[in-house]
Every structure is written in C-alpha cells, then in structure tokens.
Protein backbone atom coordinates (compact mmCIF):
# COMPACT_ATOMS: atom_id res chain seq x y z
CA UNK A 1 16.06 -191.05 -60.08
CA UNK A 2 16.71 -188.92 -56.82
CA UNK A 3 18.99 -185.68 -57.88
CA UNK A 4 20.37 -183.70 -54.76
CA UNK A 5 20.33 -179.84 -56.43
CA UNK A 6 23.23 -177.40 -55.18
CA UNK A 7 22.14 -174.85 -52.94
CA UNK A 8 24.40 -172.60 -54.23
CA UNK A 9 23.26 -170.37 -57.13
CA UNK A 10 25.99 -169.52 -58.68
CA UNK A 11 26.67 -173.31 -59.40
CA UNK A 12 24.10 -173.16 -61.64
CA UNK A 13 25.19 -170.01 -63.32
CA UNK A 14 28.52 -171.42 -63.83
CA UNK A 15 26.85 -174.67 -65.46
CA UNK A 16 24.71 -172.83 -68.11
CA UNK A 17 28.05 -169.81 -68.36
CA UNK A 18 29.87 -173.24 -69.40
CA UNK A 19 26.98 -174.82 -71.23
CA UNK A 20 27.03 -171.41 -73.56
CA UNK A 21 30.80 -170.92 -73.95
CA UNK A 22 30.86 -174.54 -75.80
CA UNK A 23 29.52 -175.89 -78.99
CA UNK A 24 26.57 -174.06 -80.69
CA UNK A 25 24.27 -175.29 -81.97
CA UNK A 26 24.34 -176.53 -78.62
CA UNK A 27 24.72 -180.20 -78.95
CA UNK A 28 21.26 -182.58 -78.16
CA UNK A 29 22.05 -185.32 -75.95
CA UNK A 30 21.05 -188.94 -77.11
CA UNK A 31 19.16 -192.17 -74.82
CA UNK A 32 21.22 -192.90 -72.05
CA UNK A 33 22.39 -189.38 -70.92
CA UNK A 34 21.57 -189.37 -67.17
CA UNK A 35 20.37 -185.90 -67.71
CA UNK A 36 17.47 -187.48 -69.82
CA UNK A 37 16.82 -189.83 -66.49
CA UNK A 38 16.48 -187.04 -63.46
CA UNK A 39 13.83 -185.18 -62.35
CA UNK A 40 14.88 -181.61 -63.36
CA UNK A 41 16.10 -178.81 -61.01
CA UNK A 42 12.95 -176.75 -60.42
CA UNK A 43 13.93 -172.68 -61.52
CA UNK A 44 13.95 -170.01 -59.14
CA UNK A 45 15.40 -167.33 -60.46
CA UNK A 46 18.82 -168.03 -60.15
CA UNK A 47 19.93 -166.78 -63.28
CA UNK A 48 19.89 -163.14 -64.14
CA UNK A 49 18.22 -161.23 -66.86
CA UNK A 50 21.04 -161.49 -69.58
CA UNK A 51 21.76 -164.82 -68.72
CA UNK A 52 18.11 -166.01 -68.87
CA UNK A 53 17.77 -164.78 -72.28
CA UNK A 54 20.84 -166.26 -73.26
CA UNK A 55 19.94 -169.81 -72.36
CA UNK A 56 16.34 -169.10 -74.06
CA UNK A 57 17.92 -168.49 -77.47
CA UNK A 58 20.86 -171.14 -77.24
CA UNK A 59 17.77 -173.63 -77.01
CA UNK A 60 16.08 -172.20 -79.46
CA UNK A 61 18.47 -172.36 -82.06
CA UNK A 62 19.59 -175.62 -81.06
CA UNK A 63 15.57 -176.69 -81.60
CA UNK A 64 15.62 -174.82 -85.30
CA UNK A 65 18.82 -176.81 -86.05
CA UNK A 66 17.50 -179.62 -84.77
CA UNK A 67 14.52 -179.44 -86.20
CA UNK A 68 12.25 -180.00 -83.88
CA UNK A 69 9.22 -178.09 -82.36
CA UNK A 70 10.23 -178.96 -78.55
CA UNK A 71 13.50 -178.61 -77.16
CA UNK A 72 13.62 -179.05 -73.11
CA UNK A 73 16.96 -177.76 -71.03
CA UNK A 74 17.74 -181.53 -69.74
CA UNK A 75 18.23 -182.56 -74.00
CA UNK A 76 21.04 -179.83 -74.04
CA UNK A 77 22.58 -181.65 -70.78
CA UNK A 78 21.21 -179.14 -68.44
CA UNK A 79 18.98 -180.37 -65.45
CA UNK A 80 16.83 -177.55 -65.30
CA UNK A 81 12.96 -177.30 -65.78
CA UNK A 82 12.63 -174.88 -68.53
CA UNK A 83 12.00 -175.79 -71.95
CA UNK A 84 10.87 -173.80 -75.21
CA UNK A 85 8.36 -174.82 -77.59
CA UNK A 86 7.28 -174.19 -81.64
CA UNK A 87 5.61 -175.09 -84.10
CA UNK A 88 4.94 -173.34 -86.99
CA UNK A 89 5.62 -175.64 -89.75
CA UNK A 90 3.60 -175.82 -92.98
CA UNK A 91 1.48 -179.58 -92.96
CA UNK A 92 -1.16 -180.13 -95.15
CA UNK A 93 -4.32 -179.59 -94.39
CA UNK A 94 -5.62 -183.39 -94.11
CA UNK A 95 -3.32 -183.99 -91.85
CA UNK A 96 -3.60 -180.89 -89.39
CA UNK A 97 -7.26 -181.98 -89.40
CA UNK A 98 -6.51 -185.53 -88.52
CA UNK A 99 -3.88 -185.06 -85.65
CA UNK A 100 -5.62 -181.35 -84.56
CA UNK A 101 -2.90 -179.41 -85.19
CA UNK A 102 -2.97 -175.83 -84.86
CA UNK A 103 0.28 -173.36 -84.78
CA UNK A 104 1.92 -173.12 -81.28
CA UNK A 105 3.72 -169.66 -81.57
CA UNK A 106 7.36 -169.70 -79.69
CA UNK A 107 6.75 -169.81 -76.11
CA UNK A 108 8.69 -170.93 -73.05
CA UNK A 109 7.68 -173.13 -70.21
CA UNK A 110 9.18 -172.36 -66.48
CA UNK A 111 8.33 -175.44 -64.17
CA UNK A 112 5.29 -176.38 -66.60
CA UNK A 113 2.99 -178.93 -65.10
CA UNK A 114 -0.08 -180.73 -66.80
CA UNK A 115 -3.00 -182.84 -65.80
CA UNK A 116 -5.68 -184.21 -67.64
CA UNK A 117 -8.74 -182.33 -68.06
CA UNK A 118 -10.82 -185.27 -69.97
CA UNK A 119 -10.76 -188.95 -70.08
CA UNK A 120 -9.93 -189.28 -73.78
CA UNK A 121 -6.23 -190.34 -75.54
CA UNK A 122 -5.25 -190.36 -78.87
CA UNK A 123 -2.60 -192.21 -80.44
CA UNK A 124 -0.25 -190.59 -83.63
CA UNK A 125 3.56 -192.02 -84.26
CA UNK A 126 5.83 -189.38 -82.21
CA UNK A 127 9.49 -188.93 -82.37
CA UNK A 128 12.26 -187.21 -80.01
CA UNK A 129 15.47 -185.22 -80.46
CA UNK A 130 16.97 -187.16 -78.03
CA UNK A 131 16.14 -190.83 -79.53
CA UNK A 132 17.45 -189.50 -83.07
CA UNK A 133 15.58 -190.65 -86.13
CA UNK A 134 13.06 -193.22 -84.24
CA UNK A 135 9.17 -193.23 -84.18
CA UNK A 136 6.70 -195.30 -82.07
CA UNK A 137 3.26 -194.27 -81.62
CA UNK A 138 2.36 -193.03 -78.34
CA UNK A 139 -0.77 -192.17 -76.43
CA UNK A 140 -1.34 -188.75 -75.04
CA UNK A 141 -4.38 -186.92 -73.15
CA UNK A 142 -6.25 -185.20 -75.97
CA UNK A 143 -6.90 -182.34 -73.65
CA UNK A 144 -4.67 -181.12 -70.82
CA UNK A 145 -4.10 -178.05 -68.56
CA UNK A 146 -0.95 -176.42 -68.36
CA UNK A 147 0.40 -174.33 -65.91
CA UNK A 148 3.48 -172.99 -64.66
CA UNK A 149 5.36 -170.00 -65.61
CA UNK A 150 7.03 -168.39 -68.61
CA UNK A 151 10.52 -166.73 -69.23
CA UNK A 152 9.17 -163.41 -67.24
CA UNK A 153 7.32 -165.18 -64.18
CA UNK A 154 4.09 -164.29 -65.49
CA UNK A 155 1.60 -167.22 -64.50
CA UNK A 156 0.88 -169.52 -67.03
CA UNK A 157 -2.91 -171.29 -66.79
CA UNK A 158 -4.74 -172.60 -70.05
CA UNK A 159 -6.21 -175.96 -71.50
CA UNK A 160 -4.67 -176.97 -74.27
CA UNK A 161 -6.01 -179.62 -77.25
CA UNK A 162 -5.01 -181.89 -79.79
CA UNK A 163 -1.24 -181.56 -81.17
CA UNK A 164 -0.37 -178.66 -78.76
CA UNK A 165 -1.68 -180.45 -76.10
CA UNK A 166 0.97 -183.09 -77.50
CA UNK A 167 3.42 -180.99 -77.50
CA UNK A 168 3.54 -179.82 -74.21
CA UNK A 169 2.88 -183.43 -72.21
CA UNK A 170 6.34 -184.46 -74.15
CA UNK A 171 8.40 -181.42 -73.44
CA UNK A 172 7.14 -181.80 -69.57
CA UNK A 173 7.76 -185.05 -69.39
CA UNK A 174 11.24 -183.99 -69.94
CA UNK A 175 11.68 -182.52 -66.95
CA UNK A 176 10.01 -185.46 -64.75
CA UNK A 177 12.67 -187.27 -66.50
CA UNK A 178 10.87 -189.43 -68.75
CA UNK A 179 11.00 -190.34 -72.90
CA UNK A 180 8.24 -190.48 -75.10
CA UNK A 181 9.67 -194.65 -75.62
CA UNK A 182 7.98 -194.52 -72.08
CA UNK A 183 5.06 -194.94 -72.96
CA UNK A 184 4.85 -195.52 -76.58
CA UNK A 185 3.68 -199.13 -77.82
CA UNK A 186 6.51 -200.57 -78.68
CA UNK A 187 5.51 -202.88 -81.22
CA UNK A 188 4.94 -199.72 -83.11
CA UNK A 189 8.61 -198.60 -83.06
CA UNK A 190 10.12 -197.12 -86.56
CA UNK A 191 13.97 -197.61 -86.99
CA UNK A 192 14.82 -194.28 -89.70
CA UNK A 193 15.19 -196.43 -92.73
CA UNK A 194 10.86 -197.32 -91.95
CA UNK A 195 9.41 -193.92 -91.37
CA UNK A 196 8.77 -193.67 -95.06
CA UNK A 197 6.40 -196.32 -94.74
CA UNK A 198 3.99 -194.65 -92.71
CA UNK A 199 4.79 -191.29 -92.46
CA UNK A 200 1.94 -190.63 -95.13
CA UNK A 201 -0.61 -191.96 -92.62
CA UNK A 202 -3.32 -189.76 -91.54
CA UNK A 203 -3.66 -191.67 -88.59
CA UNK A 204 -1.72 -195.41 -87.50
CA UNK A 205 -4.64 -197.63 -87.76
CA UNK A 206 -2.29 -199.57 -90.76
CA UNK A 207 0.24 -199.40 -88.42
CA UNK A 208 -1.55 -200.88 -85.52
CA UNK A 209 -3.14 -203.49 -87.96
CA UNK A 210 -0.11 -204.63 -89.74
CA UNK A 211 2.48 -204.54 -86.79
CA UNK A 212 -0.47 -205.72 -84.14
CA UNK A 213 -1.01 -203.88 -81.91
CA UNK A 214 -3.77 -201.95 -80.21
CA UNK A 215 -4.74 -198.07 -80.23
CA UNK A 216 -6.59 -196.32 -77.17
C-alpha cells in the first residue's frame, strides 16, 4: 500500500497528542485496520523530548496489558516506524533450549531494518496482538542483523539469534506493513479454543505431521 505522509510536523504531533488523550491501555487494533496494511511513516524527529517518551510508555503499557513481548506503533493505530520490544518472561528451560530463547531486556526500535545474515529458518507456532488469540507456525531467519536507531538516535547495529532474532523480524515487519499470517503455513493455523493442543510442543513437528504440512 502507497501512504502519502504529511509534511507538516505538527500533524503528527497532533495524531499521537490525540492518540494519548484517549483510551489507555491504549487500545490494539485487530486484522483489517489499514494501519496494519501501510508501510509506516519513517521517524525524524518530529516529536519532542516529552512527547517521545510519552508515546514510548503508552506502548509499553499497552504491550504489558496486552501481554505480549512486541508491540509496534501501527498496532496502536499509529503509522509510525517505532516499536518497543520485551521479553522477560519465565519459560522453562526445555523449551528456551528448543526455540533459543534468551531474555530481550526492554528496548525500542527507531526505523529498525533486518536482513539475513545466514541461510538457515526455523519454524515455531507464533501469534500476534493484532490477530487476537490465533497461532500458525511461521518461518523466520534464525540469524538476522538489525539496525536502525533507538529512542535517543544512538545507532543501533548487532546480529541477533534464535527467539530475539524472532522477535525483531515480526515487530519490523510491522512497519513494512505486513502480519506474521503472511507468511505463516497456513495449514498450521490454531483458532484459541486449539492452542492447548500444542502449546506443550517443544517444537511443531506433531503439528506439521498431523495437520500436513511441511517445516523449512
């Protein structure tokens, strides 16, 4: 989707001034919200300090509430590329082994890009704030690099692995305007009333044998 931006600053500040004077937790938007479909406003600066910081924690606790351990500023309505990650919940250790998953301390991600920095995917069911209770496994690049900026404009340059790595190719994607269901196989898909059933999966090959259908 092409998205002509306002030149005009302080359109945007009156957007996220609006965007903070409403609900809170701010609400998540669902499937179907065009803001979900657009290629997000790249930031520039063009809000100031107090302002900044403002958005930063509205999407934070809206993430907490959620819960979730991504939130990015198009799920909150709000086409702009910044998006704040976390994850510091408790998983046992069979499964942090399995999926890689190491603690991503809170962070946030100014016009983050990624590439690839190896040839190898991995597969694990995946969910989304914004497609509310449904799962579908979904291949990502084991290993990416990230860069971009954070909340300060300090540079932002590192290779990242396993469920990090996961992390940030589905907050990003956000902002390109694309959902995990993307490119997720679909036969895989979980309605809320089936996560039970393989939520105590180490890894999907049950899934992928039972529902048919084929991992990387």
């Amino acid at each position: 989707m092409t998205v002509t931006w306002p030149d005009d600053a302080a359109a945007l500040r009156l957007e996220v001034e609006r965007l903070l004077s409403g609900q809170r937790p701010l609400p998540i938007v669902q499937a179907g919200h065009p803001a979900l479909r657009a290629h997000a406003r790249p930031y520039r600066g063009e809000l100031d300090g107090e302002l900044l910081v403002a958005l930063v924690a509205a999407m934070r606790e809206a993430m907490y509430a959620a819960p979730g351990v991504g939130l990015a500023a198009p799920q909150v309505g709000l086409s702009l590329a910044i998006a704040v990650v976390e994850d510091a919940w408790p998983v046992p250790g069979a499964v942090a082994q399995a999926r890689e998953r190491t603690e991503v301390p809170f962070r946030v991600l100014v016009n983050p890009r990624y590439v690839p920095v190896s040839d190898t995917r991995v597969a694990f069911y995946e969910g989304c704030l914004s497609v509310h209770g449904y799962q579908a496994v979904t291949p990502r690049w084991r290993s990416v690099r990230l860069t971009g900026t954070d909340e300060t404009g300090a540079a932002v340059d590192e290779v990242l692995h396993g469920w990090p790595a996961r992390i940030v190719q589905h907050e990003t994607d956000h902002l390109a305007g694309r959902l995990y269901l993307d490119v997720a196989e679909m036969r895989s898909l979980v309605a809320p009333a089936e996560a039970l059933r393989w939520s105590g999966d180490l890894t999907p090959e049950r899934a992928a044998q039972e529902l048919g259908f084929t991992l990387p």
